[in-house]
Protein backbone atom coordinates (compact mmCIF):
# COMPACT_ATOMS: atom_id res chain seq x y z
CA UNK A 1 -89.72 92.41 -12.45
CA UNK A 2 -93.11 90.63 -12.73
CA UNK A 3 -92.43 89.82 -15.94
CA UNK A 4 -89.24 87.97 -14.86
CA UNK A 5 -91.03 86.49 -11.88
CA UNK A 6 -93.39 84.92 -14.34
CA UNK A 7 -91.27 83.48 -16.86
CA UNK A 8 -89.22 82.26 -14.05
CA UNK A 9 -92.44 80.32 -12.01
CA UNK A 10 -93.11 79.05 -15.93
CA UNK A 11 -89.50 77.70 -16.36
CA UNK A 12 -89.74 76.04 -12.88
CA UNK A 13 -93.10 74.22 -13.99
CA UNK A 14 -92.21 73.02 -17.18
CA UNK A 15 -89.13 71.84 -15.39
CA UNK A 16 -91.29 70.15 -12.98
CA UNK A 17 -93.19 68.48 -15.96
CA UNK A 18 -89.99 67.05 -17.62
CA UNK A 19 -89.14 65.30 -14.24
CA UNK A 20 -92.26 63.96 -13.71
CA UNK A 21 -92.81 62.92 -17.20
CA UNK A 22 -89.00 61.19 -17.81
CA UNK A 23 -88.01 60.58 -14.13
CA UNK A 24 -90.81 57.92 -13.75
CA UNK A 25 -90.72 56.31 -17.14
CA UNK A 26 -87.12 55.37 -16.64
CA UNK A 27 -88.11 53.98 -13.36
CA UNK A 28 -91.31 52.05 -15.38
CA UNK A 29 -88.89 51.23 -17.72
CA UNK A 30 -86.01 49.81 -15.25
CA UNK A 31 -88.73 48.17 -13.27
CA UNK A 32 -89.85 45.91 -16.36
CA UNK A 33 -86.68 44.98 -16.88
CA UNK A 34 -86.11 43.45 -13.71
CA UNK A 35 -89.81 42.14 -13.50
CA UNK A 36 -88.83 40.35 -17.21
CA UNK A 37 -85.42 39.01 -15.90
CA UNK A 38 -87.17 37.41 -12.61
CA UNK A 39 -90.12 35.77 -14.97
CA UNK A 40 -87.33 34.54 -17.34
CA UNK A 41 -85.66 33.07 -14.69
CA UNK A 42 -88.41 31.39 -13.73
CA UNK A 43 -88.16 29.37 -16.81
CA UNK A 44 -84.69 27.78 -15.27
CA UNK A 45 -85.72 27.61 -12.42
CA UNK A 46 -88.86 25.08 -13.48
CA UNK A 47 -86.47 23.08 -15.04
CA UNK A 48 -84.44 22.43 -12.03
CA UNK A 49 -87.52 21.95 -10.20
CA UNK A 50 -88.54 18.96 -12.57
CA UNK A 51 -85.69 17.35 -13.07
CA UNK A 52 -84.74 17.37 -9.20
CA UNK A 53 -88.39 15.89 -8.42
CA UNK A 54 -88.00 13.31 -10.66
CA UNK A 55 -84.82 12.27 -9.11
CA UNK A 56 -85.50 12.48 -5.46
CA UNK A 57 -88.89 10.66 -6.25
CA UNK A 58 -86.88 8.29 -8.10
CA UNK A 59 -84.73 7.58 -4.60
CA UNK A 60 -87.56 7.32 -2.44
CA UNK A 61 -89.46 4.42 -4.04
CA UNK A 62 -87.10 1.48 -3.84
CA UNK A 63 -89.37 -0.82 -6.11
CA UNK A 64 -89.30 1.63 -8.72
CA UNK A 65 -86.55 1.43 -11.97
CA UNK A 66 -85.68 4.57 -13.02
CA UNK A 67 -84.65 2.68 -16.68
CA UNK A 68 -88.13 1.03 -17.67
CA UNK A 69 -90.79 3.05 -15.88
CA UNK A 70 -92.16 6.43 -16.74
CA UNK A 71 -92.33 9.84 -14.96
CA UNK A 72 -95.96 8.94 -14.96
CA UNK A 73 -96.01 6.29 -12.55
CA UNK A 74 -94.59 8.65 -9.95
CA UNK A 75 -97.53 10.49 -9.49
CA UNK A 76 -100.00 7.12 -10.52
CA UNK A 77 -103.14 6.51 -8.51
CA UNK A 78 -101.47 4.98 -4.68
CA UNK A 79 -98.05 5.52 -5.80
CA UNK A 80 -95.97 5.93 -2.72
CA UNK A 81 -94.37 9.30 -4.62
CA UNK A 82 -97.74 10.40 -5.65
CA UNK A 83 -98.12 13.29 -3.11
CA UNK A 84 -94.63 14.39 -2.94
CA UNK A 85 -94.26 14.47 -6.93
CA UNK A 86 -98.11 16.10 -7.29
CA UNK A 87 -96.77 18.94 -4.68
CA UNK A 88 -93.87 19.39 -6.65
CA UNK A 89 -95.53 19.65 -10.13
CA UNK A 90 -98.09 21.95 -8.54
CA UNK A 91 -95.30 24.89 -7.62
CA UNK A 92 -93.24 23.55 -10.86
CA UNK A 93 -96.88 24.92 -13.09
CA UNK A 94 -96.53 28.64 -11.64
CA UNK A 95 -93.02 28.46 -12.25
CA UNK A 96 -93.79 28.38 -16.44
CA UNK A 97 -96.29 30.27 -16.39
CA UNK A 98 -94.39 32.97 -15.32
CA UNK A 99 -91.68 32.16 -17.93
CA UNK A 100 -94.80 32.27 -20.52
CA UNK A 101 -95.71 35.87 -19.48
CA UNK A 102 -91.40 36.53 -19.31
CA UNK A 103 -91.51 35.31 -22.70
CA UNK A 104 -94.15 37.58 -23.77
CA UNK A 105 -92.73 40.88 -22.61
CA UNK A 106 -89.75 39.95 -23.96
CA UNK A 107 -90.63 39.37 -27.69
CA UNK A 108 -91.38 42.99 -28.65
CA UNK A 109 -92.59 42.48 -32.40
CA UNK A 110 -91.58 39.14 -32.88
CA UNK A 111 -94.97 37.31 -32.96
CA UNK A 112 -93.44 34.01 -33.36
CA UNK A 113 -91.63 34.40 -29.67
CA UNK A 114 -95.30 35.43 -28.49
CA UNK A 115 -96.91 32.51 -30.02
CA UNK A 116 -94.17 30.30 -28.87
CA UNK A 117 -94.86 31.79 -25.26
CA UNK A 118 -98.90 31.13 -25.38
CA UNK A 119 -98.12 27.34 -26.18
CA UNK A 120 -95.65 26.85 -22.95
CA UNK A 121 -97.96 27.92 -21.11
CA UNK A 122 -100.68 25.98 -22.30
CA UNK A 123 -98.68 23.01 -22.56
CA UNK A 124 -98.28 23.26 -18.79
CA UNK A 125 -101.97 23.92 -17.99
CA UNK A 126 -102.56 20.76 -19.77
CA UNK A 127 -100.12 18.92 -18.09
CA UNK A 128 -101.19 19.86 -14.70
CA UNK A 129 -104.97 18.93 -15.50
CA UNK A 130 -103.84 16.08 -16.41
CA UNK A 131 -101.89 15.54 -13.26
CA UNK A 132 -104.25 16.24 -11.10
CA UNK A 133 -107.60 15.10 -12.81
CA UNK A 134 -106.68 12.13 -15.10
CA UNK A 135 -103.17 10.40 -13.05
CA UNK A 136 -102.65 6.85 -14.09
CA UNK A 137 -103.41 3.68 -12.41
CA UNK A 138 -99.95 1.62 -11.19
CA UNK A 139 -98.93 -0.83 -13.84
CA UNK A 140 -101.39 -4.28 -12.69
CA UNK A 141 -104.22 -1.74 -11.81
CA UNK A 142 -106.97 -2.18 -14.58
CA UNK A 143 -107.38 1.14 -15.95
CA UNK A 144 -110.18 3.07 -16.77
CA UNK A 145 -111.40 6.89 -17.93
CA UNK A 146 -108.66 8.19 -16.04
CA UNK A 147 -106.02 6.74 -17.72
CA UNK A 148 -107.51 7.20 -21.67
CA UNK A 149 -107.68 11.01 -20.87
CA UNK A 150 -103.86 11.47 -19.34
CA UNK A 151 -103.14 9.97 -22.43
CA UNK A 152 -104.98 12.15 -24.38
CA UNK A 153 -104.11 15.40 -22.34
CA UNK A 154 -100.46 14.25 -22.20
CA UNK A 155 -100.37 13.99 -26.37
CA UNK A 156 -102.60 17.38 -26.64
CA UNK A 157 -100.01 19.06 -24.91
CA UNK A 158 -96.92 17.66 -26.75
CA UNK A 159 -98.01 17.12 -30.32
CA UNK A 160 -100.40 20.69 -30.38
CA UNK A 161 -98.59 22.65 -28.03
CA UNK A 162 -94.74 21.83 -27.09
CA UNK A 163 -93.99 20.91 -30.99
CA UNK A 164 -95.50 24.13 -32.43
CA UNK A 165 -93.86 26.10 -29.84
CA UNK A 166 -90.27 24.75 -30.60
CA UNK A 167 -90.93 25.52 -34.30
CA UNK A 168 -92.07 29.21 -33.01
CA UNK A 169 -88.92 29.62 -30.97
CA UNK A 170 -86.68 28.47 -33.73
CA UNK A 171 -88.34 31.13 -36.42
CA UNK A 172 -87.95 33.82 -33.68
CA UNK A 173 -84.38 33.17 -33.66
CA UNK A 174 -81.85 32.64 -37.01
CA UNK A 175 -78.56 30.33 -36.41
CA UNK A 176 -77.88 28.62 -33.70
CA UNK A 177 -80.75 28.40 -31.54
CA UNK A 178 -82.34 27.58 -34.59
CA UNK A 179 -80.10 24.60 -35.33
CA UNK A 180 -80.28 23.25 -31.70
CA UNK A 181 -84.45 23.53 -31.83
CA UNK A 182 -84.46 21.31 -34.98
CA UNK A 183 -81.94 18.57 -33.49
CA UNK A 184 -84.05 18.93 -30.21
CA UNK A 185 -87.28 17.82 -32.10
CA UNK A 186 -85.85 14.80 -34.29
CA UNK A 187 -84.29 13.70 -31.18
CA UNK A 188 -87.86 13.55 -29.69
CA UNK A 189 -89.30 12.16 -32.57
CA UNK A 190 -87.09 9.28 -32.94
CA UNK A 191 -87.08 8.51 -28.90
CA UNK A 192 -90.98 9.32 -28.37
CA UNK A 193 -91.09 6.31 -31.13
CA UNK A 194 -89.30 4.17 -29.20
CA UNK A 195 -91.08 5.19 -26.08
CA UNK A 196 -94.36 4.38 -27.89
CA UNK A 197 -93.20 0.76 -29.29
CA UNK A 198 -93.49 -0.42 -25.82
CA UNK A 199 -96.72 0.89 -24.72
CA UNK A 200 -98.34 -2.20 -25.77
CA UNK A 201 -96.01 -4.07 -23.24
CA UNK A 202 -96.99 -1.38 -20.58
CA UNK A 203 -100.67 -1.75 -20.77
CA UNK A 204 -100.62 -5.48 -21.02
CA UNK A 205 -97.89 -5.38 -17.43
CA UNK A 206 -95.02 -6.67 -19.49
CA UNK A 207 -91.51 -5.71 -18.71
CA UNK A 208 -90.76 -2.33 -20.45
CA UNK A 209 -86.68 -2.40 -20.82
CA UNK A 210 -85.25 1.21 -21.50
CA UNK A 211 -88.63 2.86 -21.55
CA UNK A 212 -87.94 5.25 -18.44
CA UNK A 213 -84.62 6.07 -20.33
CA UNK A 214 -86.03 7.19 -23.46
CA UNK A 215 -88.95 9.27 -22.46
CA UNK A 216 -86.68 11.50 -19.78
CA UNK A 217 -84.42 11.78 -23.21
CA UNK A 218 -87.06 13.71 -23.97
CA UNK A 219 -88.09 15.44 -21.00
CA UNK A 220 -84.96 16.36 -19.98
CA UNK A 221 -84.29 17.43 -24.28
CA UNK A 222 -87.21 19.88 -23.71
CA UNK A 223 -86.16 21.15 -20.22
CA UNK A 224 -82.74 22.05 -21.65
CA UNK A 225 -84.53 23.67 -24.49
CA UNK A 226 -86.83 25.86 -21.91
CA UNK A 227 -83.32 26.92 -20.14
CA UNK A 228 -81.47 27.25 -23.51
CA UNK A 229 -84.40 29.99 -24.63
CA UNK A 230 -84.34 31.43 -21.26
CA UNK A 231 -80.59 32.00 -21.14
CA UNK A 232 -80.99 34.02 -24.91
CA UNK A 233 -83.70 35.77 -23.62
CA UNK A 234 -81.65 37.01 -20.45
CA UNK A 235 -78.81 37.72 -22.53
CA UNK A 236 -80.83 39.93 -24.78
CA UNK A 237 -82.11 41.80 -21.40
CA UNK A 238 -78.32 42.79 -21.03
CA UNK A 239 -77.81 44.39 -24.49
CA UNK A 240 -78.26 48.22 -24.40
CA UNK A 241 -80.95 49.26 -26.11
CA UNK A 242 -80.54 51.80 -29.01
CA UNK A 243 -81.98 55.20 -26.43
CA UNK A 244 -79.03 53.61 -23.78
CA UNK A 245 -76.24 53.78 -26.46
């Protein structure tokens, strides 16, 4: 009988060992999986954010032309939009971050995905420093420090961080994510050349026809992309992994 007690009080533990070891790391693991779905989400989410701010700060300042001024000028030094946009692009920053570190978990081996996640993210710190610490001055405004060092910031973030991280997302992926990330970047190529022909006209106060146009061809090209990743992300998320099968 003792001997039956035992082995049945050793049965129980180990018993009670296999729960606790395989009851909670199916919980860790379904935990992740929602805490990676609601950071990839954030990734759409930031999207809609920017685009909506854009427009709505586009409707509340009458003098302003959606087709020949920048995104910029919303948020320039005594723009009438400049708090309202600033608020918005403060909350939009979070919002990528998040997608970053959704990115991140997400990418398992693939170092590319990882790299391409570190470069979002700094792409967006960038951009908010350089909201926030170096806005421009409105167009008639001399400008000063302030304006050489959004410029600066503003082609840090694009040329070092957004274009390398496009190339990173398209190795990470073959086909047609792949395809899409190559058309994305000529596309910004040829329109950030256009967008750059007229600076001259912008810093001397000349008009600047199509200008606005072509550089939210470009913003809105990259936003897309951001949703576009995040959507292929999510949908990997709802694949059964190989220990599910």
């Amino acid at each position: 009988m003792p001997f039956h007690t035992g082995r049945g009080k050793m049965l129980l533990k180990n018993y009670q060992i296999i729960l606790r070891t395989l009851v909670p790391n199916n919980y860790n693991m379904q935990a992740t999986n929602k805490l990676q779905r609601f950071l990839l989400y954030c990734g759409i989410l930031s999207s809609i954010l920017y685009i909506l701010t854009d427009i709505i700060a586009v409707s509340l300042w009458k003098d302003y032309s959606y087709s020949s001024q920048t995104v910029s000028e919303l948020f320039a030094i005594d723009a009438p939009t400049q708090t309202f946009v600033v608020i918005c692009f403060i909350i939009y920053a979070p919002l990528i971050y998040a997608f970053g570190a959704g990115i991140w978990l997400s990418a398992g081996e693939k170092r590319s995905l990882k790299f391409a996640a570190a470069l979002i993210v700094a792409k967006e710190i960038l951009g908010l420093i350089g909201t926030l610490f170096f806005p421009l001055h409105l167009r008639g405004v001399p400008g000063n420090y302030s304006d050489i060092m959004h410029g600066i910031v503003t082609a840090v973030g694009v040329f070092l961080c957004m274009f390398p991280a496009m190339i990173a997302g398209a190795i990470a992926f073959k086909g047609t994510f792949r395809i899409y990330s190559i058309i994305t970047m000529l596309l910004f190529m040829v329109f950030g050349v256009l967008t750059g022909t007229q600076q001259p006209q912008l810093s001397a106060n000349l008009p600047t026809p199509m200008m606005g146009i072509w550089e939210r061809i470009n913003i809105y090209g990259y936003m897309l992309w951001i949703v576009v990743l995040a959507l292929i992300l999510l949908k990997r998320q709802n694949k059964p992994s190989p220990a599910q099968v």
